[in-house]
Protein backbone atom coordinates (compact mmCIF):
# COMPACT_ATOMS: atom_id res chain seq x y z
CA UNK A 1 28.77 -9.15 1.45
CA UNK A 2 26.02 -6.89 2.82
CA UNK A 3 24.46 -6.77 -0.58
CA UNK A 4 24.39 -10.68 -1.28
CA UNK A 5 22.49 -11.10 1.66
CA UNK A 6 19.82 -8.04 1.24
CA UNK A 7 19.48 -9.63 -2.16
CA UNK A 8 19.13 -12.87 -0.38
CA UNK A 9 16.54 -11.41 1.58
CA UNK A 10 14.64 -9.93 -1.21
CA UNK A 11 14.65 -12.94 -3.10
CA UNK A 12 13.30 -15.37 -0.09
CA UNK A 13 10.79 -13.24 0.47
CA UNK A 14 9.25 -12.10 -2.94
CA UNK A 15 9.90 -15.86 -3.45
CA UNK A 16 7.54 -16.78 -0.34
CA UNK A 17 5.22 -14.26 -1.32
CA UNK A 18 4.78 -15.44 -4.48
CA UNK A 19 4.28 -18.44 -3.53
CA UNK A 20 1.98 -17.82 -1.12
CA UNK A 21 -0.48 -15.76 -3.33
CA UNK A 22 -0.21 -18.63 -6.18
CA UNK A 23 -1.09 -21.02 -4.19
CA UNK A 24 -3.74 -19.25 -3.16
CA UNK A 25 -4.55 -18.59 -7.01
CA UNK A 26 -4.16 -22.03 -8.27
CA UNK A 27 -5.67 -24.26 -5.03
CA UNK A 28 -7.82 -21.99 -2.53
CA UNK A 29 -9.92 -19.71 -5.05
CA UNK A 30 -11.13 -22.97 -7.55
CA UNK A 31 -11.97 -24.69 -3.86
CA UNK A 32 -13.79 -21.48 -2.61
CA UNK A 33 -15.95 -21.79 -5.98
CA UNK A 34 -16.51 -25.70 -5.45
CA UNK A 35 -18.10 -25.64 -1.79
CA UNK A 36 -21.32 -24.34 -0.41
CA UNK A 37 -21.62 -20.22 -0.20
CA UNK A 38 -21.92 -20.63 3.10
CA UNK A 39 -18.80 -23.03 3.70
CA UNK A 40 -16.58 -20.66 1.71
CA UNK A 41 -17.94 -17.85 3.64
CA UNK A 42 -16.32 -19.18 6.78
CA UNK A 43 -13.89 -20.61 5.58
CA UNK A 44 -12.92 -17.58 4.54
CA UNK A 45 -12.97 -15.39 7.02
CA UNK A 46 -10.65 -17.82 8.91
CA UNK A 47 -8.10 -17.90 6.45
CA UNK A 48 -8.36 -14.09 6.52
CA UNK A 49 -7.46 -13.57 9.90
CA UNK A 50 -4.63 -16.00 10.14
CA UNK A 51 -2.93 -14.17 6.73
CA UNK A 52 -3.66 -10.73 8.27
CA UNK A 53 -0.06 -10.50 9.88
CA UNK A 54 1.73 -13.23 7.31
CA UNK A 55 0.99 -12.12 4.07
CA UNK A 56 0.94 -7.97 5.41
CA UNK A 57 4.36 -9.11 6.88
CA UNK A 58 5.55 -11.14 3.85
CA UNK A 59 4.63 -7.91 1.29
CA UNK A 60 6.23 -5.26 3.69
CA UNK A 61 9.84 -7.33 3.97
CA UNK A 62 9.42 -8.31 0.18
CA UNK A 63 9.07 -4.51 -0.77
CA UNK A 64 11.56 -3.19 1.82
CA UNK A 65 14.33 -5.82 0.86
CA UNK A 66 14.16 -4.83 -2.97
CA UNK A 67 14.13 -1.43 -2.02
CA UNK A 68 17.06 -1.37 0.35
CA UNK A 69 18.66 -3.84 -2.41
CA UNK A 70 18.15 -0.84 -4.93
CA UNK A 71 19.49 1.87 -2.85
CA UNK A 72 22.69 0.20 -2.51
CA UNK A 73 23.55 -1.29 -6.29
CA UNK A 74 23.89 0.72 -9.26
CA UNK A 75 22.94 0.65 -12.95
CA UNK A 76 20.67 -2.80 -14.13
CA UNK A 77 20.36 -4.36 -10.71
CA UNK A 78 19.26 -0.50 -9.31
CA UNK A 79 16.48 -0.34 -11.81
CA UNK A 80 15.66 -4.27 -11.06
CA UNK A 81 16.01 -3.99 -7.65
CA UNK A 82 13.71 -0.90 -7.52
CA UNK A 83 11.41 -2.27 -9.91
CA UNK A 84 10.89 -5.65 -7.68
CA UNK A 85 9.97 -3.18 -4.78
CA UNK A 86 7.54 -1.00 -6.58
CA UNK A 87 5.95 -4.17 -7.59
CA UNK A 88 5.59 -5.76 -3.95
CA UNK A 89 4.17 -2.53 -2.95
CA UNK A 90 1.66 -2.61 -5.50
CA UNK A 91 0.48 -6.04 -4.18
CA UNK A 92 0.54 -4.27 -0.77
CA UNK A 93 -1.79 -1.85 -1.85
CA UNK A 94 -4.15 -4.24 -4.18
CA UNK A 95 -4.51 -6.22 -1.38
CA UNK A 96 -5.15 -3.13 1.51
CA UNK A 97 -7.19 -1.23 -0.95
CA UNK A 98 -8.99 -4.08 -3.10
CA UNK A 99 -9.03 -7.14 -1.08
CA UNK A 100 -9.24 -6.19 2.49
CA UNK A 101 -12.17 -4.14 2.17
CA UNK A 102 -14.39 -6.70 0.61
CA UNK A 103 -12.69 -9.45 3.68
CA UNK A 104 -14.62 -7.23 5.94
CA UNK A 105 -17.50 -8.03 3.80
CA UNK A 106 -17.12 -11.53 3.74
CA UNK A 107 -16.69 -11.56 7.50
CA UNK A 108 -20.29 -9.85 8.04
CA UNK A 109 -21.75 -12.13 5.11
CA UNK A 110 -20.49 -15.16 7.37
CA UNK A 111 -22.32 -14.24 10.31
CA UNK A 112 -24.98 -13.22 8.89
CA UNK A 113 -25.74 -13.91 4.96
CA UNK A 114 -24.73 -12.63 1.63
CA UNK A 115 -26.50 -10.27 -0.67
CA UNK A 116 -28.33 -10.62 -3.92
CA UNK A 117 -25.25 -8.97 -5.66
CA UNK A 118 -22.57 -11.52 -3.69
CA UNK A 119 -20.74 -12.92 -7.04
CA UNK A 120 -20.11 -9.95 -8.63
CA UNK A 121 -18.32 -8.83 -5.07
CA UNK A 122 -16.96 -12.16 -4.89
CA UNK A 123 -15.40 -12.26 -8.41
CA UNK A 124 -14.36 -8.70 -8.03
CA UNK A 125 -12.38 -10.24 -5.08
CA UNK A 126 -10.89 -13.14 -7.20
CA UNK A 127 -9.81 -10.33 -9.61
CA UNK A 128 -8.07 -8.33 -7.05
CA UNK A 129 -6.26 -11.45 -6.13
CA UNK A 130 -4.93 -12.08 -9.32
CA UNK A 131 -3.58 -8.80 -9.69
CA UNK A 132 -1.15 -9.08 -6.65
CA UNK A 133 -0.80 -12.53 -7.37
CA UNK A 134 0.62 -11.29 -10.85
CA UNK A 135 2.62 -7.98 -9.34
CA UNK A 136 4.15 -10.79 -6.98
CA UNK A 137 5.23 -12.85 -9.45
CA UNK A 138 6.72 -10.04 -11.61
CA UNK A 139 8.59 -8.66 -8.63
CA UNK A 140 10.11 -12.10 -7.61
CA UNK A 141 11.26 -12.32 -11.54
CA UNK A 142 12.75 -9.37 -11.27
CA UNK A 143 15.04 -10.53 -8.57
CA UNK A 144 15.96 -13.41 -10.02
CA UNK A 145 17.27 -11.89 -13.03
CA UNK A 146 18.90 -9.32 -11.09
CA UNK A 147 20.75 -12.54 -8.90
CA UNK A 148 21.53 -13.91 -12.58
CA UNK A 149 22.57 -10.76 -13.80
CA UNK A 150 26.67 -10.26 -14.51
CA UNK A 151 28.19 -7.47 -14.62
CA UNK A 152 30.69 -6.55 -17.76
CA UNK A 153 33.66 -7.78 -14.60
CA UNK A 154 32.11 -11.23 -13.85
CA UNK A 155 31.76 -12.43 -17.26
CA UNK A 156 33.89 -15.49 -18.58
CA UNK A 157 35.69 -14.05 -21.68
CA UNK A 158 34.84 -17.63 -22.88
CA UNK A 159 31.62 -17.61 -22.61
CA UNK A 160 29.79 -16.72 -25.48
CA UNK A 161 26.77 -14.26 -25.83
């Protein structure tokens, strides 16, 4: 019982995560490149500051579910399991090491103006977010074959291969 709702857990949030960050991909980065510098500047740094705790919160619970999930299964859904984790943690640290640094940038370019060099920092930033956007996504697949997964016990002897 225990385990069904860890996995629970890991799927809901790699699920939101994912989510989240493709969203993100699909909607807020073509808008950011369709408005004013300026406008996307502060826009920005708002939307930074209100995903601060949200998204940090959604990629810590995402990565600690799968890996609490892999500690206590065995076999396929161990290596699953663990890989979903080491993938949430790698959008953990894309977004820490890549993305946060160049937020603080943003946030200074906002109240004050960008440099000459500001689209090769912005697209750097774009790439960045693809990256956990794509780690997120592979982590939340990896959970859902793991919840689709059957052991040799649960299969139908019916069913056919």
């Amino acid at each position: 019982m225990l385990v069904r709702l860890v996995k629970g857990l890991a799927l809901l949030s790699t699920g939101t995560l994912a989510g989240a960050f493709g969203y993100g991909a699909a909607n807020l980065v073509p808008t950011f490149d369709a408005v004013p510098l300026q406008m996307r500047l502060s826009f920005h740094t708002q939307l930074m500051e209100m995903n601060g705790i949200t998204m940090q919160g959604a990629m810590g619970l995402s990565a600690l579910s799968a890996a609490t999930l892999a500690v206590m299964t065995r076999g396929v859904p161990r290596m699953l399991a663990g890989g979903a984790g080491l993938l949430a943690l790698a959008s953990f640290l894309i977004t820490r090491l890549g993305n946060v640094p160049i937020n603080g940038r943003i946030k200074e370019w906002a109240a004050t103006s960008a440099p000459l060099d500001h689209a090769e920092i912005l697209d750097r930033w774009e790439a960045f977010n693809y990256a956990r956007t794509g780690t997120a996504f592979a982590a939340f697949a990896l959970l859902i074959v793991l919840a689709l997964h059957r052991s040799g016990a649960e299969r139908d002897p019916n069913e056919t291969a």
